[in-house]
N, C-alpha and C. Protein backbone atom coordinates (compact mmCIF):
# COMPACT_ATOMS: atom_id res chain seq x y z
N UNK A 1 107.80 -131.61 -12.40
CA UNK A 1 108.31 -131.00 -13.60
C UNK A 1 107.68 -131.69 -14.81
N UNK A 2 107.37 -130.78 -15.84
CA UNK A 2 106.51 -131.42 -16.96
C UNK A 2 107.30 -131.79 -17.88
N UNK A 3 107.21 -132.78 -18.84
CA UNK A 3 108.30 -133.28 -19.58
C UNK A 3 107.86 -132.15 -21.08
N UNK A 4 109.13 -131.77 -21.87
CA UNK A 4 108.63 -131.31 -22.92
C UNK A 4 108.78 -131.42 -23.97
N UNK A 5 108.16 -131.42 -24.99
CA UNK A 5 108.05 -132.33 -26.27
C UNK A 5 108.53 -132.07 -27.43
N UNK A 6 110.12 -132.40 -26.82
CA UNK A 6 111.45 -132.02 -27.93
C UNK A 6 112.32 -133.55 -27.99
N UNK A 7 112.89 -133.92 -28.91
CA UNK A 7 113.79 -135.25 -28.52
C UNK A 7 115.01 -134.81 -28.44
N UNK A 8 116.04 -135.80 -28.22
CA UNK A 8 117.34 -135.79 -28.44
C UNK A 8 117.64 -137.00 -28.56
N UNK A 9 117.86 -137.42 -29.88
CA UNK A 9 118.35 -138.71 -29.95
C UNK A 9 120.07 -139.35 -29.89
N UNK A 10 120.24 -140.35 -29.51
CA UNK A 10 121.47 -140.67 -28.98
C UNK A 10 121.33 -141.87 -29.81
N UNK A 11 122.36 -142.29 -30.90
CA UNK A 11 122.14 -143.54 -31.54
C UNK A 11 124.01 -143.93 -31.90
N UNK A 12 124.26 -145.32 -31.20
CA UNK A 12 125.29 -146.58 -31.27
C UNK A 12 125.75 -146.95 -32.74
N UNK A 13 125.86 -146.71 -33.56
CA UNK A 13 126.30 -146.94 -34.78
C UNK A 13 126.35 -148.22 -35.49
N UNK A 14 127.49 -149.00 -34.55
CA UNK A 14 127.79 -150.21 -34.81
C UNK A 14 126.79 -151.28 -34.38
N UNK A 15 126.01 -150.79 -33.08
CA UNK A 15 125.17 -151.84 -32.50
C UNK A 15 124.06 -151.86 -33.33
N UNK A 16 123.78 -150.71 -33.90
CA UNK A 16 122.43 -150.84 -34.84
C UNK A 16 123.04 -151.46 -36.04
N UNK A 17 124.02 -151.15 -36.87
CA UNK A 17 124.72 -151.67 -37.95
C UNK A 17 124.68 -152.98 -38.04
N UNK A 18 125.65 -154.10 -37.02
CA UNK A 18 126.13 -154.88 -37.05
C UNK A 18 124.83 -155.84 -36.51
N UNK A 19 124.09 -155.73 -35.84
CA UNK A 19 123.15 -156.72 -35.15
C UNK A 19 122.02 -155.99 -36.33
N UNK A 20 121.66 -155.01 -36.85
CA UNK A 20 120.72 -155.46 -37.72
C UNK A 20 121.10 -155.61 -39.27
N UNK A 21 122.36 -155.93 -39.74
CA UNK A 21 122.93 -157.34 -40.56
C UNK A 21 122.51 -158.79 -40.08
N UNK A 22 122.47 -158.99 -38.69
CA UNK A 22 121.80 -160.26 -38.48
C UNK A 22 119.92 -160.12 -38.49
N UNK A 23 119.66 -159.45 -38.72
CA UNK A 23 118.15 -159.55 -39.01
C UNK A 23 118.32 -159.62 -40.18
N UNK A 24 118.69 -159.03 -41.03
CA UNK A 24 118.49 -159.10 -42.48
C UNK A 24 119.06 -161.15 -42.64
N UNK A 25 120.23 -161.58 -41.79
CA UNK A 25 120.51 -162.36 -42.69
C UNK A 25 119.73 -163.71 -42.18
N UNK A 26 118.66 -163.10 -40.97
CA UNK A 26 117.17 -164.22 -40.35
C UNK A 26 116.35 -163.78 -40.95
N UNK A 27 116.11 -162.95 -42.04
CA UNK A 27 114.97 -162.70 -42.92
C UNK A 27 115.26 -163.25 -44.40
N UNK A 28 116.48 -163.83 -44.06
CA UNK A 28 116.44 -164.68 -45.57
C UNK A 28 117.30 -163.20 -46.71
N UNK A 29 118.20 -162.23 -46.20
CA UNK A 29 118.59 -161.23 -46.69
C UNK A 29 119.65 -161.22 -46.87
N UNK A 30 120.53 -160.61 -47.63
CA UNK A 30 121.81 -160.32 -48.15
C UNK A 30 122.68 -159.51 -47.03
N UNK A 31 123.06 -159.95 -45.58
CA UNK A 31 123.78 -159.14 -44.87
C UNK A 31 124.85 -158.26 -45.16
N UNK A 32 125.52 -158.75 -46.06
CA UNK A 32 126.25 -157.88 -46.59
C UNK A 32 126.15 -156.13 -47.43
N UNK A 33 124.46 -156.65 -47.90
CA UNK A 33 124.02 -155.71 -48.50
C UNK A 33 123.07 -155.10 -47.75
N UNK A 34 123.03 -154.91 -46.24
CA UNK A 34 122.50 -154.35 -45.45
C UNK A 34 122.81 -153.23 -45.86
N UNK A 35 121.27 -152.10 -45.40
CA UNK A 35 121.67 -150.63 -45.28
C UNK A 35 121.07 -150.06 -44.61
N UNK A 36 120.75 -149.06 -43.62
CA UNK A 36 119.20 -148.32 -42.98
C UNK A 36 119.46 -147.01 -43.90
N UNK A 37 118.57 -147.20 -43.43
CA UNK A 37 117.75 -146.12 -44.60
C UNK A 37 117.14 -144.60 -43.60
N UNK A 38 118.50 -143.83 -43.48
CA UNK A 38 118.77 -143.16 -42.20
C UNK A 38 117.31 -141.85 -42.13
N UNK A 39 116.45 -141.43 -43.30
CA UNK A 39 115.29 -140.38 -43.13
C UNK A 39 114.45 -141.26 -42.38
N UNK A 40 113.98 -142.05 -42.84
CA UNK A 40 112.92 -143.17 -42.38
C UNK A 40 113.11 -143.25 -40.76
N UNK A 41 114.02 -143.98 -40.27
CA UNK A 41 114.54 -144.31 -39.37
C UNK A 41 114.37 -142.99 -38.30
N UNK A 42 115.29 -141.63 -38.68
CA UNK A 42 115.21 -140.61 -37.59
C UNK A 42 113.83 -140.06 -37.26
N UNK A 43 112.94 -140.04 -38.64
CA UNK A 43 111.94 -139.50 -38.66
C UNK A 43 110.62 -140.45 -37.86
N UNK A 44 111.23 -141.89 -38.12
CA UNK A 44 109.72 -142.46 -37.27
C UNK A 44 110.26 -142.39 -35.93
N UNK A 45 111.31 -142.01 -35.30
CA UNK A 45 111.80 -142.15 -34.07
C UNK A 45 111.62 -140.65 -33.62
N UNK A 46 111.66 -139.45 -34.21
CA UNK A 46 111.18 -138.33 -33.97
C UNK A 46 109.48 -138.40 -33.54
N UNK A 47 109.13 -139.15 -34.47
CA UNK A 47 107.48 -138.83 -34.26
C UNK A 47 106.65 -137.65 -33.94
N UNK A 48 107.07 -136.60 -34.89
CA UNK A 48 106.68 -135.46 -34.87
C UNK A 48 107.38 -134.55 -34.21
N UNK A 49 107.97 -134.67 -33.42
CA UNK A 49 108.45 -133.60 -32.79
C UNK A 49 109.78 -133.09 -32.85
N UNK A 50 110.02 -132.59 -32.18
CA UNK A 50 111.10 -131.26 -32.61
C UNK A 50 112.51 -132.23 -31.89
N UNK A 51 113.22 -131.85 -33.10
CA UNK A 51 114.88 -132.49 -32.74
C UNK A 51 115.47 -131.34 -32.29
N UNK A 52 115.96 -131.55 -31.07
CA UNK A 52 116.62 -131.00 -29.98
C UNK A 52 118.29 -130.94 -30.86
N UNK A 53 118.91 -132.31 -30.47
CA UNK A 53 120.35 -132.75 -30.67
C UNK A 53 119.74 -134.36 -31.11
N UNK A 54 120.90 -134.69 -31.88
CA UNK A 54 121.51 -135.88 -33.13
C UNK A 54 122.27 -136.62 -32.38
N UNK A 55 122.93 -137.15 -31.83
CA UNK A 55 124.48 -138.27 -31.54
C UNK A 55 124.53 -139.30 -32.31
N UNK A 56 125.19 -139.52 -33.17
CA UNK A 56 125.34 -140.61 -33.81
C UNK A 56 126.67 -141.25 -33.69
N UNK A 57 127.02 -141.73 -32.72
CA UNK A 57 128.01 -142.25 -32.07
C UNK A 57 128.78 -143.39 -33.51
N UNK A 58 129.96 -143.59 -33.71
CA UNK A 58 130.96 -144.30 -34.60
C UNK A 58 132.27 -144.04 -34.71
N UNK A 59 132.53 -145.27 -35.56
CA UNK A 59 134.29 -144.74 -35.34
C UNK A 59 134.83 -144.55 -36.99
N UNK A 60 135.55 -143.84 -37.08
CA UNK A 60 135.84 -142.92 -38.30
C UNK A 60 135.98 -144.13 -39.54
N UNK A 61 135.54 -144.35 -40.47
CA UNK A 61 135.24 -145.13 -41.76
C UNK A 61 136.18 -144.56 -42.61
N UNK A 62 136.70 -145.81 -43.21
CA UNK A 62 137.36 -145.31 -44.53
C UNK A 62 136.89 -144.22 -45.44
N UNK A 63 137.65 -143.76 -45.85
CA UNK A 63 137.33 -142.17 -46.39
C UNK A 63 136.12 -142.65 -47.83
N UNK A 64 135.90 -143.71 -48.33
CA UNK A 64 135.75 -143.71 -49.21
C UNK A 64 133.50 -144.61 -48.69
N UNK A 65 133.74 -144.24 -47.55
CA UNK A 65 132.59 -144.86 -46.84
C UNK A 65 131.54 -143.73 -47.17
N UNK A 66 129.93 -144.34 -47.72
CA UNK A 66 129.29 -142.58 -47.79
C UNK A 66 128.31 -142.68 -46.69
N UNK A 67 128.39 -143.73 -45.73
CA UNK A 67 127.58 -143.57 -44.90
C UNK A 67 127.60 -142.00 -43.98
N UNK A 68 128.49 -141.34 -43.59
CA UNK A 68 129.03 -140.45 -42.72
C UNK A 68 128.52 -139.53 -43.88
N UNK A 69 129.01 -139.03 -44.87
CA UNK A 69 128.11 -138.15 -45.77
C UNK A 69 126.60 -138.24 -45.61
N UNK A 70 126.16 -139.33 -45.82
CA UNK A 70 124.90 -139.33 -46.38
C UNK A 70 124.19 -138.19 -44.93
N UNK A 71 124.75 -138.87 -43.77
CA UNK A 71 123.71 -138.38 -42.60
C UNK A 71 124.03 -137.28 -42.33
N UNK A 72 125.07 -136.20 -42.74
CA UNK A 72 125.28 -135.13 -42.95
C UNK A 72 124.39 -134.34 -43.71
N UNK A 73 123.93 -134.99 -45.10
CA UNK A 73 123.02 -134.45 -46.38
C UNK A 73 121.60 -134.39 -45.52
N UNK A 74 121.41 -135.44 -43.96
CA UNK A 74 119.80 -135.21 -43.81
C UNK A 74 119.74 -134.17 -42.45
N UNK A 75 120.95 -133.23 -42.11
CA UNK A 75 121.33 -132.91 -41.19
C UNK A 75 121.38 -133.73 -40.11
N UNK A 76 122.45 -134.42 -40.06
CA UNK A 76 122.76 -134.97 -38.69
C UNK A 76 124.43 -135.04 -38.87
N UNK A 77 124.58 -134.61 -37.75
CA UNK A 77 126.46 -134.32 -37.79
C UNK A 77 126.70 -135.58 -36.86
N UNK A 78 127.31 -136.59 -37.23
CA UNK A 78 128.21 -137.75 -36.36
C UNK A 78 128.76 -137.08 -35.52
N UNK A 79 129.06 -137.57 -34.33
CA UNK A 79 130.46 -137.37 -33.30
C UNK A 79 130.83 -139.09 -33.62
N UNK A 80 132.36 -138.99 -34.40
CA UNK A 80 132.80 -139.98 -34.78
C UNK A 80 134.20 -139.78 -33.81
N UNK A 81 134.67 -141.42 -33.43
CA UNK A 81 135.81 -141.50 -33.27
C UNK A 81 136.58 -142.29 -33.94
N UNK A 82 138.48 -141.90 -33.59
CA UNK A 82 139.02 -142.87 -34.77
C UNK A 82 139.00 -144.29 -34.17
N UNK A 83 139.07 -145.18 -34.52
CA UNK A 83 139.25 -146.42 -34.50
C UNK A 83 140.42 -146.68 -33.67
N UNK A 84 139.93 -147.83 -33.02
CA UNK A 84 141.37 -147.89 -32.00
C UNK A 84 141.57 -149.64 -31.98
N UNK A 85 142.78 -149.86 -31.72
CA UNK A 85 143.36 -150.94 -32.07
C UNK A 85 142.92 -152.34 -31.16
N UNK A 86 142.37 -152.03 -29.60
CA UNK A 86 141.84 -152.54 -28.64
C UNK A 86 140.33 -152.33 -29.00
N UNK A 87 139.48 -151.75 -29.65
CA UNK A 87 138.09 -151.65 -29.90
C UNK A 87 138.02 -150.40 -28.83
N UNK A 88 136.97 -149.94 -30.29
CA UNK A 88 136.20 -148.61 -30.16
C UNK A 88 135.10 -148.47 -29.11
N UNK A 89 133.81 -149.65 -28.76
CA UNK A 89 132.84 -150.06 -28.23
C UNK A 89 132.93 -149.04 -26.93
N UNK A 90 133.32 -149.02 -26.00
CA UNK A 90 133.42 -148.68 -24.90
C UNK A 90 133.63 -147.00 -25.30
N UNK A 91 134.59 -146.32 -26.20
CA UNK A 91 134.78 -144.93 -25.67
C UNK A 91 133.51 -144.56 -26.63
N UNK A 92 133.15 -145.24 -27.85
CA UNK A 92 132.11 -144.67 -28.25
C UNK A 92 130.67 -144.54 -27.42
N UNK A 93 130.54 -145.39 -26.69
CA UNK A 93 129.58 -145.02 -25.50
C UNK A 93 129.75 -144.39 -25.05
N UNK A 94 131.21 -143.92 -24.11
CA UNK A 94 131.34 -143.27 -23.30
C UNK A 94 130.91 -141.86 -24.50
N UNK A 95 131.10 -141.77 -25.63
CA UNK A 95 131.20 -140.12 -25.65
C UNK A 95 129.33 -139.90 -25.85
N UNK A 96 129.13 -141.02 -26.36
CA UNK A 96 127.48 -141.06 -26.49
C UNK A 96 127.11 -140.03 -24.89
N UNK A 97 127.44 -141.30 -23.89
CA UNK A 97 126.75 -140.40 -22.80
C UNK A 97 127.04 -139.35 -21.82
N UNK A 98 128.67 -138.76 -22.53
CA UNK A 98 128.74 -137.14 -22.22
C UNK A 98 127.50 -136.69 -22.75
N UNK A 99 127.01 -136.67 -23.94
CA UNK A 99 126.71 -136.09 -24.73
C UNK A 99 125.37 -136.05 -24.16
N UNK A 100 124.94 -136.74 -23.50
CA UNK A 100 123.44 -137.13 -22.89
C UNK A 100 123.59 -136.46 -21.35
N UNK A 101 124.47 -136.23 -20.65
CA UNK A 101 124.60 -135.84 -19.63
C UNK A 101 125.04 -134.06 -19.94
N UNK A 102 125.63 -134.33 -20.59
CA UNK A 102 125.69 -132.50 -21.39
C UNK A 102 124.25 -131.87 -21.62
N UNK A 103 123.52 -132.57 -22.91
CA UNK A 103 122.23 -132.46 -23.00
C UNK A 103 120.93 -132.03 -22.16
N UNK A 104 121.20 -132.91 -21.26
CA UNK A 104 120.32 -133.35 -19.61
C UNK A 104 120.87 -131.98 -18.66
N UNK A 105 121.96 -131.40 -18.41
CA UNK A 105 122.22 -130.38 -17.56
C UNK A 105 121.76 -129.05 -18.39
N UNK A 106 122.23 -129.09 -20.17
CA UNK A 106 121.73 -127.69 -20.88
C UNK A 106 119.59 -127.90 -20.55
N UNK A 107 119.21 -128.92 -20.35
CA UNK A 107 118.16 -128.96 -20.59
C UNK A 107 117.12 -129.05 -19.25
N UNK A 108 118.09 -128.81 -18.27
CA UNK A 108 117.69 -129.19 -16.60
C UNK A 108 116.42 -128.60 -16.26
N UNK A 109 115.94 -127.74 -16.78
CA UNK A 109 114.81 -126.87 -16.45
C UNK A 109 113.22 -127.18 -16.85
N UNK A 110 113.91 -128.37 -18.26
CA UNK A 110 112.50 -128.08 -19.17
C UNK A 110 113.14 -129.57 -20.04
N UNK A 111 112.95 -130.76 -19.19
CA UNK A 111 113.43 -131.85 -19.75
C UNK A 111 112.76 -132.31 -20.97
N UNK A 112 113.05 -133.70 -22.29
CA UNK A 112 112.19 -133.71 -23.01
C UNK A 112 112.36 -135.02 -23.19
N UNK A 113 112.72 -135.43 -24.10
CA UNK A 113 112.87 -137.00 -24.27
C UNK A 113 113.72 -137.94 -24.53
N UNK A 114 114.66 -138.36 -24.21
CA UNK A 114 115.76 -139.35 -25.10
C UNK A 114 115.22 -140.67 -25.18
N UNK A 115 115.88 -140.36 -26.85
CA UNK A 115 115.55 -141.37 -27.80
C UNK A 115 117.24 -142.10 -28.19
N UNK A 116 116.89 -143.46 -27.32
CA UNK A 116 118.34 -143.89 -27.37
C UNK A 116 118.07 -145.25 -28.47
N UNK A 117 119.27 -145.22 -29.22
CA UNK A 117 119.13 -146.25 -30.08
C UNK A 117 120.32 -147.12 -30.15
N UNK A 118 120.24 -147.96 -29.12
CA UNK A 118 121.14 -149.62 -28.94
C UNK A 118 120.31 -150.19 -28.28
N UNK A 119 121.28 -151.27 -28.13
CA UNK A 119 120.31 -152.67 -26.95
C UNK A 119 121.65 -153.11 -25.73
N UNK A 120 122.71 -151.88 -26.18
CA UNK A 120 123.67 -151.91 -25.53
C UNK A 120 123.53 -151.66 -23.63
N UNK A 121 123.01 -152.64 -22.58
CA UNK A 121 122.83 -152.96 -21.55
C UNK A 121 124.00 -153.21 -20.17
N UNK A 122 125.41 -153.35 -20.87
CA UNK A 122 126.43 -153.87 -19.76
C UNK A 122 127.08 -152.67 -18.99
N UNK A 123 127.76 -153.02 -18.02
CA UNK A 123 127.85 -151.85 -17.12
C UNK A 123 127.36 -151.71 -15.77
N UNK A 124 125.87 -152.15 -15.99
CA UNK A 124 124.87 -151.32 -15.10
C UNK A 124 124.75 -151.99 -13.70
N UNK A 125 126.20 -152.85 -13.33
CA UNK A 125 126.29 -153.43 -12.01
C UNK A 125 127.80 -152.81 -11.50
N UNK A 126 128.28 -151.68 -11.65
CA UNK A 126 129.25 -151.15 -12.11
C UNK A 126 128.83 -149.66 -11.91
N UNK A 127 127.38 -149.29 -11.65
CA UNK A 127 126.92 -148.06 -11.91
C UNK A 127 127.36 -147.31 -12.95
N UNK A 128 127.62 -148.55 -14.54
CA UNK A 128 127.64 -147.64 -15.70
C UNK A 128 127.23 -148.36 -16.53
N UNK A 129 126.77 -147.67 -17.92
CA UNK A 129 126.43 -147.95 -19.10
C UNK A 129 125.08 -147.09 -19.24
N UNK A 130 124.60 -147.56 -20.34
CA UNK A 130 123.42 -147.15 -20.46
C UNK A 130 122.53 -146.69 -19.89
N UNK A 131 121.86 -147.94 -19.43
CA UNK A 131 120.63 -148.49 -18.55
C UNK A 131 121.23 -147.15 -17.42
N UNK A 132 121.80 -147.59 -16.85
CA UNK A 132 122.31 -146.95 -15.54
C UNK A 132 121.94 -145.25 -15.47
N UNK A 133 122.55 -144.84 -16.62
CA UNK A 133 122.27 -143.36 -17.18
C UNK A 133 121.07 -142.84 -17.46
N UNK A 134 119.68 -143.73 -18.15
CA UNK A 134 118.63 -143.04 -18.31
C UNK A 134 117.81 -143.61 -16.78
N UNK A 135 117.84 -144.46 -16.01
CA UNK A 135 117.63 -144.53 -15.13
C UNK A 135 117.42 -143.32 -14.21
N UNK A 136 118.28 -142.76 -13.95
CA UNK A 136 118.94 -141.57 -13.58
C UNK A 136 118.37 -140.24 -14.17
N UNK A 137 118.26 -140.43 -15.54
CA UNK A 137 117.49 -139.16 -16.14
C UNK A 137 115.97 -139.75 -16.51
N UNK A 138 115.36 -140.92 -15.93
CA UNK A 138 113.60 -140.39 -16.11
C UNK A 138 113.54 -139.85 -14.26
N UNK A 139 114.85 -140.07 -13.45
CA UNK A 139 114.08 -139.82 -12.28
C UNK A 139 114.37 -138.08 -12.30
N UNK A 140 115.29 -137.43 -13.30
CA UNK A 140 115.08 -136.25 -13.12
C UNK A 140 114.22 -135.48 -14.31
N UNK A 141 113.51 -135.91 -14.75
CA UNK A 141 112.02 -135.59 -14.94
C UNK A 141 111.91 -136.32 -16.76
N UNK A 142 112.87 -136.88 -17.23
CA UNK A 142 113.24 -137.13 -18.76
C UNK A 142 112.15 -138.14 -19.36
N UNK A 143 111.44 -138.14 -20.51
CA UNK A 143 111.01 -139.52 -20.82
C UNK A 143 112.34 -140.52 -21.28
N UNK A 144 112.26 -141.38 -21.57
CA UNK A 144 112.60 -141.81 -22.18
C UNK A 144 112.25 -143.20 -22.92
N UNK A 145 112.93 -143.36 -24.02
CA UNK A 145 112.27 -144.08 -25.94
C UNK A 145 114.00 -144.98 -25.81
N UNK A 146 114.04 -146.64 -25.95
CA UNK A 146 114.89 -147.20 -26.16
C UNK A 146 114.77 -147.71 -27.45
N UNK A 147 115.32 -147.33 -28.28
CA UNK A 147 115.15 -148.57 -30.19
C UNK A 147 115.51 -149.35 -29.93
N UNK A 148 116.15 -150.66 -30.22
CA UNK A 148 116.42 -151.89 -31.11
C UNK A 148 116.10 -152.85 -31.34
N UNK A 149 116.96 -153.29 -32.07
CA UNK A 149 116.50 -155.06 -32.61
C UNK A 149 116.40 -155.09 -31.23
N UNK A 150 115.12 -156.87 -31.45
CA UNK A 150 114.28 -157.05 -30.59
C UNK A 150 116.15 -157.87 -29.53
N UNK A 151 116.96 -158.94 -30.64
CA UNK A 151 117.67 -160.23 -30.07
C UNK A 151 118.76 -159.51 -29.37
N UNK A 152 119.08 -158.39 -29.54
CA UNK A 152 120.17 -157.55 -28.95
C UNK A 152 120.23 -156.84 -27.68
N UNK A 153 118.61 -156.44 -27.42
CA UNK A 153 118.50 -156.09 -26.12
C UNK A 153 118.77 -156.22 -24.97
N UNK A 154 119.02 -155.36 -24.06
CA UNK A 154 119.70 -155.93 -22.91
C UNK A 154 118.55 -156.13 -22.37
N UNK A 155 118.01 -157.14 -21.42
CA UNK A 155 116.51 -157.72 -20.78
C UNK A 155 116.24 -156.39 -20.21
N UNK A 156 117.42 -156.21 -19.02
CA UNK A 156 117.22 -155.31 -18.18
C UNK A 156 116.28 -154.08 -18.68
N UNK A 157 117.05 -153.64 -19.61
CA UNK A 157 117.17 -152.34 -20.21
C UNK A 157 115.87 -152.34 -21.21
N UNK A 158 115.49 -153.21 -21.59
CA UNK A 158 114.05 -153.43 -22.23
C UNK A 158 112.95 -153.14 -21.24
N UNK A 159 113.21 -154.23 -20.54
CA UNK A 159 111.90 -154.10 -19.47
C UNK A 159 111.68 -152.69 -18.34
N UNK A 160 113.15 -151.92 -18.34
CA UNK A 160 112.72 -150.50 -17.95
C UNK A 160 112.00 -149.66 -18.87
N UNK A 161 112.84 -149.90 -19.76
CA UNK A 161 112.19 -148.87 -20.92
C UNK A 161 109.93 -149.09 -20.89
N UNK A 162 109.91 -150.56 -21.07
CA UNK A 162 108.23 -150.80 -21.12
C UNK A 162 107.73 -150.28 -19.80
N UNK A 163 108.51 -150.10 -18.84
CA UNK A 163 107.46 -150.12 -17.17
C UNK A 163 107.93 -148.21 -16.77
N UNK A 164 109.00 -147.68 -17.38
CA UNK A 164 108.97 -146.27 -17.24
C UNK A 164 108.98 -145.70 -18.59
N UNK A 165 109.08 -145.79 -19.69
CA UNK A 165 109.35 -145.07 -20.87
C UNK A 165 108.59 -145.70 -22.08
N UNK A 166 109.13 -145.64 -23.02
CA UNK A 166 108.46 -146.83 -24.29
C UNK A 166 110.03 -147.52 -24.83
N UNK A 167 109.42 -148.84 -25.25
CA UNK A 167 110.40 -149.96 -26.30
C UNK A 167 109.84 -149.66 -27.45
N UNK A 168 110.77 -149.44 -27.88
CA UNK A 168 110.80 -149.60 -29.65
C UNK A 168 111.42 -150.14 -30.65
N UNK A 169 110.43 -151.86 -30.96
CA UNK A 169 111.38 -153.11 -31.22
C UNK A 169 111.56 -152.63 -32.77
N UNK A 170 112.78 -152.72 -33.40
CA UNK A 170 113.00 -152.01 -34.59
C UNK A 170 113.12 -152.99 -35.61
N UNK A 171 112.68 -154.17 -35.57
CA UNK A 171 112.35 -155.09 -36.03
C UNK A 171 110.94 -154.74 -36.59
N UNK A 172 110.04 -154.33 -36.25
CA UNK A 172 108.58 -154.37 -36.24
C UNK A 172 108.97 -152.75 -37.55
N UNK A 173 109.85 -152.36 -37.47
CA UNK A 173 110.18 -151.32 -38.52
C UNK A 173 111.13 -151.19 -39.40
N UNK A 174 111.56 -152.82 -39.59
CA UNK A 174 112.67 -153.02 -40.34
C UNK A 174 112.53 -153.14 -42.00
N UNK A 175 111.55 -153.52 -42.49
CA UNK A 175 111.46 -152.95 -43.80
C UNK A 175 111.06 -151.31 -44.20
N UNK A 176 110.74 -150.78 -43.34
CA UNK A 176 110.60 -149.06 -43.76
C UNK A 176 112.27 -148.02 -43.26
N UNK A 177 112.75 -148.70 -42.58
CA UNK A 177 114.57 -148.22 -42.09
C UNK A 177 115.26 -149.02 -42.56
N UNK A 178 115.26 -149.70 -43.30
CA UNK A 178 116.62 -150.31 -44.25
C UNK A 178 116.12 -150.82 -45.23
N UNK A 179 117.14 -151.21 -46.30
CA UNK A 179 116.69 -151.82 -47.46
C UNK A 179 118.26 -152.93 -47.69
N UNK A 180 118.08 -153.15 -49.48
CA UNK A 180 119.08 -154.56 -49.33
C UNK A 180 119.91 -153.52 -50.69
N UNK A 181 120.76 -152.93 -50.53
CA UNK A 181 122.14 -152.52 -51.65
C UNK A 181 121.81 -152.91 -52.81
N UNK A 182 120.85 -153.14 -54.41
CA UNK A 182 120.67 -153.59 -55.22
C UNK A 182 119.84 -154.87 -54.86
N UNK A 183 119.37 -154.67 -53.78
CA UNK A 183 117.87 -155.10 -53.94
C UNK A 183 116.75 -154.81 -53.44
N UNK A 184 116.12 -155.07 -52.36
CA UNK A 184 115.11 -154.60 -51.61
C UNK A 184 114.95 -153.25 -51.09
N UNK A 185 113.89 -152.30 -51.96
CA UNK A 185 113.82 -150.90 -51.30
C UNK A 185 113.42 -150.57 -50.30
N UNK A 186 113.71 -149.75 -49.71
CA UNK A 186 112.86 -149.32 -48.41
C UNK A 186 110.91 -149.24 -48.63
N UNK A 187 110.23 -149.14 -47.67
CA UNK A 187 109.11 -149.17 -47.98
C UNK A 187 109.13 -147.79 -47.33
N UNK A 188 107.74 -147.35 -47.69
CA UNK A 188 106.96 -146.15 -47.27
C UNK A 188 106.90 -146.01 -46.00
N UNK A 189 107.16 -144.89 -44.81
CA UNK A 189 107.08 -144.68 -43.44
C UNK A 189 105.59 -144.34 -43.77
């Protein structure tokens, strides 16, 4: 089966959020005033090609948050959940990879690419998480593209991605996908 050259990206919210505040604050940066800089970001991870489906996995933000707007304004609709008192982490994955297994069956005929964006790795002795899941979909015909920071990665889940799919250390693209809140602009993709 030939792979075909549409994405669907699947992206962790918090894992990209929160671990790349710690790059900014090993680059000598204002973590607090972290931001990605969400066109940049979808668009070098698209790399030309045609967006299938969006997931932008999170848990519902104070109303007064414009992150959830903004990625609306570049068409991308969140699947947000509310916040839960035991942590969100776990069901927000879990709905991430309905959403990838939904995807993967509408797309069974004429697979294309997921473009997953965490370094989120645990599970996968358990026959779950991540790793476990695209595993599973390059053997039914899928490419697949892992993003993140380089320090967050799960080993495992890196070194599949380089020996069946591509890594994509988002470090190496961290001044063109984020900038610093009143200071540092994004650069040019």
């Amino acid at each position: 089966m030939e792979n075909s050259g549409f994405v669907c990206l699947y992206a962790d919210n918090s894992n990209l959020f929160i671990e790349g505040k710690k790059v900014a604050r090993n680059r000598g940066e204002d973590a607090k005033k972290f931001r990605l800089y969400f066109p940049n970001l979808i668009s070098a991870l698209a790399a030309h090609r045609k967006i299938e489906h969006v997931v932008w996995g999170g848990s519902i933000p104070p109303k007064n948050d414009q992150l959830w707007d903004y990625l609306r304004k570049v068409d991308v609709e969140p699947d947000l959940l509310p916040r839960s008192e035991t942590g969100e982490n776990e069901t927000v994955d879990h709905l991430i990879q309905l959403r990838m297994y939904r995807h993967a069956r509408q797309f069974r005929d004429s697979p294309g690419t997921i473009v997953l964006l965490t370094g989120d790795g645990k599970g996968y002795f358990k026959n779950e998480g991540f790793l476990y899941d695209i595993e599973g979909f390059v053997n039914d015909g899928w490419a697949v593209e892992v993003a993140s920071w380089d320090h967050c990665c799960n080993a495992k889940m890196r070194e599949f991605a380089k020996d069946r799919g591509k890594y994509i250390k988002l470090d190496d693209l961290y001044e063109k996908i984020s900038f610093i809140s009143g200071g540092r602009v994004v650069s040019k993709l």
